[in-house]
PDB file of N, CA and C in Angstrom:
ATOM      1  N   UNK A   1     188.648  92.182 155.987  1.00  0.00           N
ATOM      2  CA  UNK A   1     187.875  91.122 156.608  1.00  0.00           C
ATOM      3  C   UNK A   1     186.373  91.359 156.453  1.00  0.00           C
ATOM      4  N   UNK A   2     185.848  92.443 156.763  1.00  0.00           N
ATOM      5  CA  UNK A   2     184.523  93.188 156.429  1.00  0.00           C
ATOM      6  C   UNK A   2     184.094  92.954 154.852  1.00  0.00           C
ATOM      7  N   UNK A   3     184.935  93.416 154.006  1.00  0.00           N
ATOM      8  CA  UNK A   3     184.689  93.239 152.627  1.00  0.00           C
ATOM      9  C   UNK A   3     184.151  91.931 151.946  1.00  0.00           C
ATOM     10  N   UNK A   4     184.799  90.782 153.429  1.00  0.00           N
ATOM     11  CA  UNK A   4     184.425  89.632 152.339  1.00  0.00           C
ATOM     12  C   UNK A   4     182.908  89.381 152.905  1.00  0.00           C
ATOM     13  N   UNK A   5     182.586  89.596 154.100  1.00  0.00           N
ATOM     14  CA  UNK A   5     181.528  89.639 154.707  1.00  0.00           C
ATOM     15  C   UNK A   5     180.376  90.343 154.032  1.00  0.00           C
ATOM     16  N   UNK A   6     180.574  91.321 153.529  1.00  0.00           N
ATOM     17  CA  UNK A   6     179.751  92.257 152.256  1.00  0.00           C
ATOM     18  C   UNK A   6     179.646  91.875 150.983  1.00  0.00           C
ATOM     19  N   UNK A   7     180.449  91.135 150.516  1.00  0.00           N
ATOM     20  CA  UNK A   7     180.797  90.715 149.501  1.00  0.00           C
ATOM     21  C   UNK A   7     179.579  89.447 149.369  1.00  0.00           C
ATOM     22  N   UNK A   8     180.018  88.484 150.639  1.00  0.00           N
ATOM     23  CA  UNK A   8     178.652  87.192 150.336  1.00  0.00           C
ATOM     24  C   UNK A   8     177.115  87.997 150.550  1.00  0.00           C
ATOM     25  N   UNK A   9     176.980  88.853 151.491  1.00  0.00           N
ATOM     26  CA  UNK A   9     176.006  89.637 151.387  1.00  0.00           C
ATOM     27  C   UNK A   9     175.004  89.974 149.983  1.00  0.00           C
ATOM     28  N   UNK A  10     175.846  90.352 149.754  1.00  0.00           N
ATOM     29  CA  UNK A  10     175.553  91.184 147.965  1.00  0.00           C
ATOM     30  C   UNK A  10     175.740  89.874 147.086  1.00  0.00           C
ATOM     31  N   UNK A  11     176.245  88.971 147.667  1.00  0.00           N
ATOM     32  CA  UNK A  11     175.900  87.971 146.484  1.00  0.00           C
ATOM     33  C   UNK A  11     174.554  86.976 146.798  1.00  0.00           C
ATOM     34  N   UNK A  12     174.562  86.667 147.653  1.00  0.00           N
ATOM     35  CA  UNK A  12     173.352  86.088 148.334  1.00  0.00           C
ATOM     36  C   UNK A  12     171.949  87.049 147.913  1.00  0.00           C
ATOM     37  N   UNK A  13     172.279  88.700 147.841  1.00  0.00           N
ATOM     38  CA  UNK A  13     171.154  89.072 147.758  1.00  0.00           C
ATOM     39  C   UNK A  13     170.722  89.199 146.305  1.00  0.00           C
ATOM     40  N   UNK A  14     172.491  89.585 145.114  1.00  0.00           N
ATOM     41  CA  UNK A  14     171.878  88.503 144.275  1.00  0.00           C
ATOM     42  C   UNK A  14     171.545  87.326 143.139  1.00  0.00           C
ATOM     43  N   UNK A  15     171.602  86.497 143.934  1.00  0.00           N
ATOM     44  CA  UNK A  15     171.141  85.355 144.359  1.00  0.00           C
ATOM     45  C   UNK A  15     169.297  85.030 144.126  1.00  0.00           C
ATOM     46  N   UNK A  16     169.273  86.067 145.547  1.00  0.00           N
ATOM     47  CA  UNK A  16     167.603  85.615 145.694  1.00  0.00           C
ATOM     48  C   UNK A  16     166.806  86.908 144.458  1.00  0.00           C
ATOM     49  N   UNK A  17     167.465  87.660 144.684  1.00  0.00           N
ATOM     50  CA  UNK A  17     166.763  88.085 143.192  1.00  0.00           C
ATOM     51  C   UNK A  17     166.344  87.259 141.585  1.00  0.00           C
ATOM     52  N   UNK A  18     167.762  86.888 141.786  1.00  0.00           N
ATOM     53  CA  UNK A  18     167.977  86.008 140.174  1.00  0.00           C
ATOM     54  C   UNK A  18     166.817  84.854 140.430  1.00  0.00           C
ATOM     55  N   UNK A  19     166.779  84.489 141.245  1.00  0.00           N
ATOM     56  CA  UNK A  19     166.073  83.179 141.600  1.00  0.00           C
ATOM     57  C   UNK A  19     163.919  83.883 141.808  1.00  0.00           C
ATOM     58  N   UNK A  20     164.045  84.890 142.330  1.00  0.00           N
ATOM     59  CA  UNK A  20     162.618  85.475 142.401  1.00  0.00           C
ATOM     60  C   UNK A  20     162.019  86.020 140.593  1.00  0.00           C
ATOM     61  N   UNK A  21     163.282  86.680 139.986  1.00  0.00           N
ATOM     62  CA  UNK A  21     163.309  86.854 138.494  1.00  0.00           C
ATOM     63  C   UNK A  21     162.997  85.662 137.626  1.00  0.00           C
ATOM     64  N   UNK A  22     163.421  84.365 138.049  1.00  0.00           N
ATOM     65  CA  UNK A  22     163.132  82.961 137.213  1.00  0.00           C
ATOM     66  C   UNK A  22     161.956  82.366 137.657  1.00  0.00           C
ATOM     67  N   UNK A  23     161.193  82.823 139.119  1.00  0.00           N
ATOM     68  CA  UNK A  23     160.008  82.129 139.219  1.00  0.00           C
ATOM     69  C   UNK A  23     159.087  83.261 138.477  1.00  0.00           C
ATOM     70  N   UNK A  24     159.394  84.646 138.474  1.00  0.00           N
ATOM     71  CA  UNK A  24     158.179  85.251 137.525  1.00  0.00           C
ATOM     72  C   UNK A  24     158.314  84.656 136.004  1.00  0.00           C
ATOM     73  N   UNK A  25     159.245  85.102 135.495  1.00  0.00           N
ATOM     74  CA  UNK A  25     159.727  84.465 134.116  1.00  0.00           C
ATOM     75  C   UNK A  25     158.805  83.113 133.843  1.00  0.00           C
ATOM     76  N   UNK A  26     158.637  82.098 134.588  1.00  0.00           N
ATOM     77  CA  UNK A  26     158.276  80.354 134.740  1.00  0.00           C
ATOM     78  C   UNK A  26     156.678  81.302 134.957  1.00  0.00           C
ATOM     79  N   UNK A  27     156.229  81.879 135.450  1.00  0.00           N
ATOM     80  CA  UNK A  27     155.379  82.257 135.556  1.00  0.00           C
ATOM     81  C   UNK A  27     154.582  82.891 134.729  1.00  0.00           C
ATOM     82  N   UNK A  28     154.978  83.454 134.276  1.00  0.00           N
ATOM     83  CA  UNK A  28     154.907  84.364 132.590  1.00  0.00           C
ATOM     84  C   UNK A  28     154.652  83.697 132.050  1.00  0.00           C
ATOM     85  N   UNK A  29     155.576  82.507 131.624  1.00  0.00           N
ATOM     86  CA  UNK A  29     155.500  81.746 130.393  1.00  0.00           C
ATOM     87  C   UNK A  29     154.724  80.813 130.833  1.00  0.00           C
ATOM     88  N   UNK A  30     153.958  80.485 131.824  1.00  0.00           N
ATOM     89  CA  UNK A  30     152.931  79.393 131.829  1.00  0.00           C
ATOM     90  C   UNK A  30     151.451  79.981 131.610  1.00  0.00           C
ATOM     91  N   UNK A  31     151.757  81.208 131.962  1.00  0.00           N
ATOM     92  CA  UNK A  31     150.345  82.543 131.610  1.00  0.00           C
ATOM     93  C   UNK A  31     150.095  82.516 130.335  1.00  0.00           C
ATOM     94  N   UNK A  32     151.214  83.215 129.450  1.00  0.00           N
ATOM     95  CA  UNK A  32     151.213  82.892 128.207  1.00  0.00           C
ATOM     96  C   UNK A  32     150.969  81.341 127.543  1.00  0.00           C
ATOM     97  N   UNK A  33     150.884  80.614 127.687  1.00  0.00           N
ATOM     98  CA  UNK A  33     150.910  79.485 127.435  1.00  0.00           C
ATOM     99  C   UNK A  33     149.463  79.368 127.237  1.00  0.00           C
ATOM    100  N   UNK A  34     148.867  79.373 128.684  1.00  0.00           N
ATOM    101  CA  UNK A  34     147.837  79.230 128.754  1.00  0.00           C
ATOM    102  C   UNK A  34     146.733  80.074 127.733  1.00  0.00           C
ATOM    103  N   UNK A  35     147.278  81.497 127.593  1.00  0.00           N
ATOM    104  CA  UNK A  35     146.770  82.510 126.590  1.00  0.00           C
ATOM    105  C   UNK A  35     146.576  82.014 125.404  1.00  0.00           C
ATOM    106  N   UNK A  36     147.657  81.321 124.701  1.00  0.00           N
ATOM    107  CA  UNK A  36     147.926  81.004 123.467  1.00  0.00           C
ATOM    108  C   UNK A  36     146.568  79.403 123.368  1.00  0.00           C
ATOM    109  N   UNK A  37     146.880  78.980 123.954  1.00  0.00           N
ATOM    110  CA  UNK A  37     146.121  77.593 123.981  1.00  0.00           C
ATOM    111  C   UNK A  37     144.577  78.207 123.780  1.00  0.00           C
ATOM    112  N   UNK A  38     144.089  79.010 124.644  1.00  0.00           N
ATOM    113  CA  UNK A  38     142.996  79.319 124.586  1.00  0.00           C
ATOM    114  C   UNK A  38     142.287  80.216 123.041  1.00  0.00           C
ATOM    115  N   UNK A  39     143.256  80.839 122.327  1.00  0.00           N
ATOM    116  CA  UNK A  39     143.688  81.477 121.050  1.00  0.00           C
ATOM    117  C   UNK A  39     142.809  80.879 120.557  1.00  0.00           C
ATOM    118  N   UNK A  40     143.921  79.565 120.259  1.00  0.00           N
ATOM    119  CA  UNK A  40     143.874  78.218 119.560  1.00  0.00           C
ATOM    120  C   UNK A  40     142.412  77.911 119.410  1.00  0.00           C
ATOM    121  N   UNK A  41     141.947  77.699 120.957  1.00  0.00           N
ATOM    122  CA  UNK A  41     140.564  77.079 120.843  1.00  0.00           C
ATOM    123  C   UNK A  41     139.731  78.000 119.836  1.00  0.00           C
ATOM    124  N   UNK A  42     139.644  79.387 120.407  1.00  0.00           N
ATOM    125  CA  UNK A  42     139.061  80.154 119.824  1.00  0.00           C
ATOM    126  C   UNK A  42     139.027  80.126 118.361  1.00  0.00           C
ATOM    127  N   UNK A  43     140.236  80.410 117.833  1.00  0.00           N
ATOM    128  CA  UNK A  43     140.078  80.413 116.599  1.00  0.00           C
ATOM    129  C   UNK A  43     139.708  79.008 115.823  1.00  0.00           C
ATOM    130  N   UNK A  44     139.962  78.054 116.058  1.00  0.00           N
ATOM    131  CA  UNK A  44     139.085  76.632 115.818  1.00  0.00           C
ATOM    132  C   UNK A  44     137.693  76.767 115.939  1.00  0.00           C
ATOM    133  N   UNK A  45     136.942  77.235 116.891  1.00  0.00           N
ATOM    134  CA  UNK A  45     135.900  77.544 116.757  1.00  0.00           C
ATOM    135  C   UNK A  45     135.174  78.624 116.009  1.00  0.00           C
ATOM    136  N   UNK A  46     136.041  79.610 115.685  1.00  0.00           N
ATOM    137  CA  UNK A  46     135.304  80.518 115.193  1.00  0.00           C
ATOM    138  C   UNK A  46     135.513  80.072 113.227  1.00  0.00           C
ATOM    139  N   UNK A  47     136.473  79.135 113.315  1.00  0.00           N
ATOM    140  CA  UNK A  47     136.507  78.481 111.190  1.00  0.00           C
ATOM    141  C   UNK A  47     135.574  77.531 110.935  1.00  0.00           C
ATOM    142  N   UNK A  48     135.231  76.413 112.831  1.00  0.00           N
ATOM    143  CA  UNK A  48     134.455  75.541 112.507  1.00  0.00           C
ATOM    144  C   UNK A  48     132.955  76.548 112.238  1.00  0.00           C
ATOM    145  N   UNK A  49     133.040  77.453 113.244  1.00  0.00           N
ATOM    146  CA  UNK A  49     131.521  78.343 112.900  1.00  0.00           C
ATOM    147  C   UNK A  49     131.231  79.087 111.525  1.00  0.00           C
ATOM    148  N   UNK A  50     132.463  79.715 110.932  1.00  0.00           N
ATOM    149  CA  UNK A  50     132.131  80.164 109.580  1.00  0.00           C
ATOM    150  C   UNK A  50     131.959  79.093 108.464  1.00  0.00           C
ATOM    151  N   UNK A  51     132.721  77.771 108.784  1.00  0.00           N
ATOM    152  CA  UNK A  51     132.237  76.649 107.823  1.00  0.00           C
ATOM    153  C   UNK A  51     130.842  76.318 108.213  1.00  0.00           C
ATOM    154  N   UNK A  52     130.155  75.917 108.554  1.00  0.00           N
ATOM    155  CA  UNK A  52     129.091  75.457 108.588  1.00  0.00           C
ATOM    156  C   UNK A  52     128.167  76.629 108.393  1.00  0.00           C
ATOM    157  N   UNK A  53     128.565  77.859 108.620  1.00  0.00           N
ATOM    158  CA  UNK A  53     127.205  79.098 107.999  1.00  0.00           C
ATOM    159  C   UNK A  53     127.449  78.959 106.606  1.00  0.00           C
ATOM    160  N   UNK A  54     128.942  78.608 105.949  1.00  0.00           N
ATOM    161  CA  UNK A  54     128.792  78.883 104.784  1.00  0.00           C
ATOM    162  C   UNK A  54     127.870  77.687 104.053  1.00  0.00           C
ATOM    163  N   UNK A  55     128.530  76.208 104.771  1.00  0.00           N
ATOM    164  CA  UNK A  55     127.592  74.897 104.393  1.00  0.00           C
ATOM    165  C   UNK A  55     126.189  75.279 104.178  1.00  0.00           C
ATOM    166  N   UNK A  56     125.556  76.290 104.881  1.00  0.00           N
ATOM    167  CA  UNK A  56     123.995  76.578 105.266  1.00  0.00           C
ATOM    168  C   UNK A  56     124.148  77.390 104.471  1.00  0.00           C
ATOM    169  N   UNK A  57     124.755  78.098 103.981  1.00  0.00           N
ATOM    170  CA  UNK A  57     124.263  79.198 103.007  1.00  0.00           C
ATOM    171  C   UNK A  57     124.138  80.841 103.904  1.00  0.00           C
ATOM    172  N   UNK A  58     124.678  80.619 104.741  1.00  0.00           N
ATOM    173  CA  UNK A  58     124.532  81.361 105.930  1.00  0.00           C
ATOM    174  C   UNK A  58     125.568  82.627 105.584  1.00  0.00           C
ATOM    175  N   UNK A  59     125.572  83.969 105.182  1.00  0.00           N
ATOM    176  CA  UNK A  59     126.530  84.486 104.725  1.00  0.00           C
ATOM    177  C   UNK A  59     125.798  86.238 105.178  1.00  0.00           C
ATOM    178  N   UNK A  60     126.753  86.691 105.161  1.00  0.00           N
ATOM    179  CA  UNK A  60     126.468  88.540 105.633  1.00  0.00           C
ATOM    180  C   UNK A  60     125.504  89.270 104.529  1.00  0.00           C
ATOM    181  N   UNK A  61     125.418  88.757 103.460  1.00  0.00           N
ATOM    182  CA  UNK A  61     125.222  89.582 102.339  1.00  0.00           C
ATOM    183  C   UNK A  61     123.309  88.727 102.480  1.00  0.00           C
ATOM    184  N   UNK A  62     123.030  88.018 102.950  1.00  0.00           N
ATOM    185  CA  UNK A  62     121.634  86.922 102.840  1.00  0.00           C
ATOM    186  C   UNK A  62     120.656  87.760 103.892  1.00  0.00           C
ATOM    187  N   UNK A  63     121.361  88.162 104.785  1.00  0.00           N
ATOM    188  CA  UNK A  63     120.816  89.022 105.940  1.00  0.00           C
ATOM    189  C   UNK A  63     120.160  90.169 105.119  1.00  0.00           C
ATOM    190  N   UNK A  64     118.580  90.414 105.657  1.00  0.00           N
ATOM    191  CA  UNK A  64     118.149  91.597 105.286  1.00  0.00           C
ATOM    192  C   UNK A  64     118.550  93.272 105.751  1.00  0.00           C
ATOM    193  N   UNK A  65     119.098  93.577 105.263  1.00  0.00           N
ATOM    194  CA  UNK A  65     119.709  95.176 105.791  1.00  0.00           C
ATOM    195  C   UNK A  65     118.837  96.452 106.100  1.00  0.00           C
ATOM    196  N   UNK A  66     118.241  96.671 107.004  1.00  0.00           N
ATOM    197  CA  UNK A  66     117.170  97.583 107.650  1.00  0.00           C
ATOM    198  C   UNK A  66     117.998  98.746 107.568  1.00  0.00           C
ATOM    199  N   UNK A  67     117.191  99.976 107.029  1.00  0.00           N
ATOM    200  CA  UNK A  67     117.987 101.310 107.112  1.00  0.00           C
ATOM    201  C   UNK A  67     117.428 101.883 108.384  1.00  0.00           C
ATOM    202  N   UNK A  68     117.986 103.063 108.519  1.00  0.00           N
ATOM    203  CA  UNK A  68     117.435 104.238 109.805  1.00  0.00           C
ATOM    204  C   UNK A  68     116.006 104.356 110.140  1.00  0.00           C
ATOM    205  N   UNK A  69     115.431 104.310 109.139  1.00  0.00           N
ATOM    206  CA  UNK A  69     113.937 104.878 108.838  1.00  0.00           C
ATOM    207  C   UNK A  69     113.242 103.397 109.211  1.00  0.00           C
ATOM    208  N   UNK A  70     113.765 102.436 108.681  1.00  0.00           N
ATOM    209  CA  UNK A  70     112.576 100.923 108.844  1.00  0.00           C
ATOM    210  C   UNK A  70     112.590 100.841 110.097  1.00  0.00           C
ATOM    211  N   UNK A  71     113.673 100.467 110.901  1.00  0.00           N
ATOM    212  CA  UNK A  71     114.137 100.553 112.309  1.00  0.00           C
ATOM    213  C   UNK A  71     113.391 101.463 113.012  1.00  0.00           C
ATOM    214  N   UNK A  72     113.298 102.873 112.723  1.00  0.00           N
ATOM    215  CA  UNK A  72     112.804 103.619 113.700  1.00  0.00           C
ATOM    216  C   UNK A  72     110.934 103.232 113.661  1.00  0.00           C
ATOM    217  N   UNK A  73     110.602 103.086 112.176  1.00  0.00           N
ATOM    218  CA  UNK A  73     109.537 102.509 112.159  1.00  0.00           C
ATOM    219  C   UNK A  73     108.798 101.142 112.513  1.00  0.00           C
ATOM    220  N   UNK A  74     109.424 100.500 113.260  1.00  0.00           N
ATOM    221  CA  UNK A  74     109.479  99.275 113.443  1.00  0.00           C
ATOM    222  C   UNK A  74     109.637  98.153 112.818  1.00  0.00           C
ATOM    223  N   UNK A  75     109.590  98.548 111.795  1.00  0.00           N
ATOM    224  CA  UNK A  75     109.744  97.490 111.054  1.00  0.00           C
ATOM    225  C   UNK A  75     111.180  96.440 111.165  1.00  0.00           C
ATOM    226  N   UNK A  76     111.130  95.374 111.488  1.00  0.00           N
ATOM    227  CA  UNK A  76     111.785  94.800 112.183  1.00  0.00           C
ATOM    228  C   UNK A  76     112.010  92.822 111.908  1.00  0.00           C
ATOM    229  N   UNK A  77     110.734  92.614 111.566  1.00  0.00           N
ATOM    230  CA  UNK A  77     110.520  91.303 111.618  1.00  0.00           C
ATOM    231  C   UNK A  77     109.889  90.288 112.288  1.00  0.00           C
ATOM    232  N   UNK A  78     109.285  91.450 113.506  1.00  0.00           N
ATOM    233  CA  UNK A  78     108.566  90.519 114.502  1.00  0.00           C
ATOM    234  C   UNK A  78     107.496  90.239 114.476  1.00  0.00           C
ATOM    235  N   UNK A  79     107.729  89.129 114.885  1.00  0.00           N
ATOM    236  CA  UNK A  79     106.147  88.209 115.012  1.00  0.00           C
ATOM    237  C   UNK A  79     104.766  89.457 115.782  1.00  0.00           C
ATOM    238  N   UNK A  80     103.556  88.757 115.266  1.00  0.00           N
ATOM    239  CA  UNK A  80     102.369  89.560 116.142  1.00  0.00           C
ATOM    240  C   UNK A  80     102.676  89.239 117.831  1.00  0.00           C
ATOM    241  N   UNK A  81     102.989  88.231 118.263  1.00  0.00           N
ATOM    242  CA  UNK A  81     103.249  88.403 119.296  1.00  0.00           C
ATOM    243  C   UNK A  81     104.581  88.547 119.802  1.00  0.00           C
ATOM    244  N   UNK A  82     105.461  88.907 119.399  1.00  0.00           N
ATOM    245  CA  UNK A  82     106.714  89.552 119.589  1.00  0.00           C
ATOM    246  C   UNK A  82     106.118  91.372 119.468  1.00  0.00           C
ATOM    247  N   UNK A  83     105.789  91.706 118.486  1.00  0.00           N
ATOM    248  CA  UNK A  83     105.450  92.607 118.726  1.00  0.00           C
ATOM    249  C   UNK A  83     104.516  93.609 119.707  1.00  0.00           C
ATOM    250  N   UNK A  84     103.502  92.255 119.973  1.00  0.00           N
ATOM    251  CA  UNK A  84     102.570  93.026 121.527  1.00  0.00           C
ATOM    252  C   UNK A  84     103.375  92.903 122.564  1.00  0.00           C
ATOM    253  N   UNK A  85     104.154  91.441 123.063  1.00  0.00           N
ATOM    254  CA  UNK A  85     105.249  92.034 123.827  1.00  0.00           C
ATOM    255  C   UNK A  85     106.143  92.947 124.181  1.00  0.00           C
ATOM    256  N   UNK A  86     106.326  93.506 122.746  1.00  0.00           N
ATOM    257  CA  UNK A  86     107.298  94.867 122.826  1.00  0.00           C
ATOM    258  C   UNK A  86     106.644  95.510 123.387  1.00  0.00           C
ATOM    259  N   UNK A  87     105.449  96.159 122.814  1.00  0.00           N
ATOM    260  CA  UNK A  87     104.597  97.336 123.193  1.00  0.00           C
ATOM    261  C   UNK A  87     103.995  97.261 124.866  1.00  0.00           C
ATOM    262  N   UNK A  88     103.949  96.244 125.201  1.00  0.00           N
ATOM    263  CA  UNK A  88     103.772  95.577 126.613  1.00  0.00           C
ATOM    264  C   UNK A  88     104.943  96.728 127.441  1.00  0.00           C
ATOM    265  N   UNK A  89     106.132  95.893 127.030  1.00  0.00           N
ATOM    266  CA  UNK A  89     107.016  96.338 127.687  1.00  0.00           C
ATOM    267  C   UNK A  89     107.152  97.793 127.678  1.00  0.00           C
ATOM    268  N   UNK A  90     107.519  98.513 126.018  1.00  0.00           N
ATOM    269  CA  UNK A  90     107.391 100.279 126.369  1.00  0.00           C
ATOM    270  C   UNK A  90     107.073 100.667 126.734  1.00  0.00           C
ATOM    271  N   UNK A  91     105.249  99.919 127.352  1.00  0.00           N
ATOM    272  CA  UNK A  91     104.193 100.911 127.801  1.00  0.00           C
ATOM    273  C   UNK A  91     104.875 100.468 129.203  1.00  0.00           C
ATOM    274  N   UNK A  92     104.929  99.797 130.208  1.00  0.00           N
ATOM    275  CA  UNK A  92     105.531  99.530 131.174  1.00  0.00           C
ATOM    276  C   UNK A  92     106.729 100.703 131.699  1.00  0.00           C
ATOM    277  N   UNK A  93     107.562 100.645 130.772  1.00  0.00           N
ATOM    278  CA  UNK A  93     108.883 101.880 130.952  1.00  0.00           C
ATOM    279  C   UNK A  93     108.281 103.397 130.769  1.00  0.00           C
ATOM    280  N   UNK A  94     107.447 103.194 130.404  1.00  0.00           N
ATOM    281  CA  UNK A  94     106.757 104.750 129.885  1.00  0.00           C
ATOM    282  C   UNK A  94     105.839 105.111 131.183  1.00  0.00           C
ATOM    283  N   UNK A  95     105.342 104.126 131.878  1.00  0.00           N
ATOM    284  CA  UNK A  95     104.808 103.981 133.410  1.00  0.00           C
ATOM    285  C   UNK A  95     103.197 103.952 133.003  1.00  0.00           C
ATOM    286  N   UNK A  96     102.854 103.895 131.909  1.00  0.00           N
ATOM    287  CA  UNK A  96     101.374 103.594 131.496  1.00  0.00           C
ATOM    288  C   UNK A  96     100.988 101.879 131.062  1.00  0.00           C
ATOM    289  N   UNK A  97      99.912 101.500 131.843  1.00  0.00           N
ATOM    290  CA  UNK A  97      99.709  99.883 131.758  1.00  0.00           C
ATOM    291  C   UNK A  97      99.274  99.701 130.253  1.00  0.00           C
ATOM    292  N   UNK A  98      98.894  98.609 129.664  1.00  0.00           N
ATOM    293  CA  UNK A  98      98.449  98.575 128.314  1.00  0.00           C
ATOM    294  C   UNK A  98      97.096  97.543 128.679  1.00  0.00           C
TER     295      UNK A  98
END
């Protein structure tokens, strides 16, 4: 008599498992979903962005390539007043006014 009493027990409990297992599952897959969609966007944007650098002529190899030495020397590209700004600022971090 007990047994059957244990029996719905353990099925009821599961039950609410199977049923807590299908709302993560539904859950998952609407996460993912959402993941993938966003992919999507991404990568749409990032073919529409390499088409139009290429339209422009816009390409990795057009870029001027600064070695160790130009860099440390400043050499850089900046404007005269890009450049007093800089020096503005170092002297600032360095704690001396300019």
């Amino acid at each position: 008599m007990f047994e059957a009493f244990k029996t719905d027990k353990q099925l009821k409990d599961v039950t609410e498992r199977v049923e807590t297992l299908e709302r993560q599952l539904q859950g998952l897959k609407m996460e993912w979903t959402d993941v993938l969609d966003r992919m999507v966007t991404m990568k749409r944007r990032i073919v529409r962005a390499e088409r139009l650098a290429a339209e422009r002529g816009d390409t990795g190899d057009t870029a001027s390539h600064l070695s160790d030495e130009e860099v440390a020397n400043g050499v850089g590209g900046l404007s005269e007043r890009q450049r007093q700004a800089n020096e503005r600022i170092l002297a600032l971090r360095k704690g001396r006014p300019s």
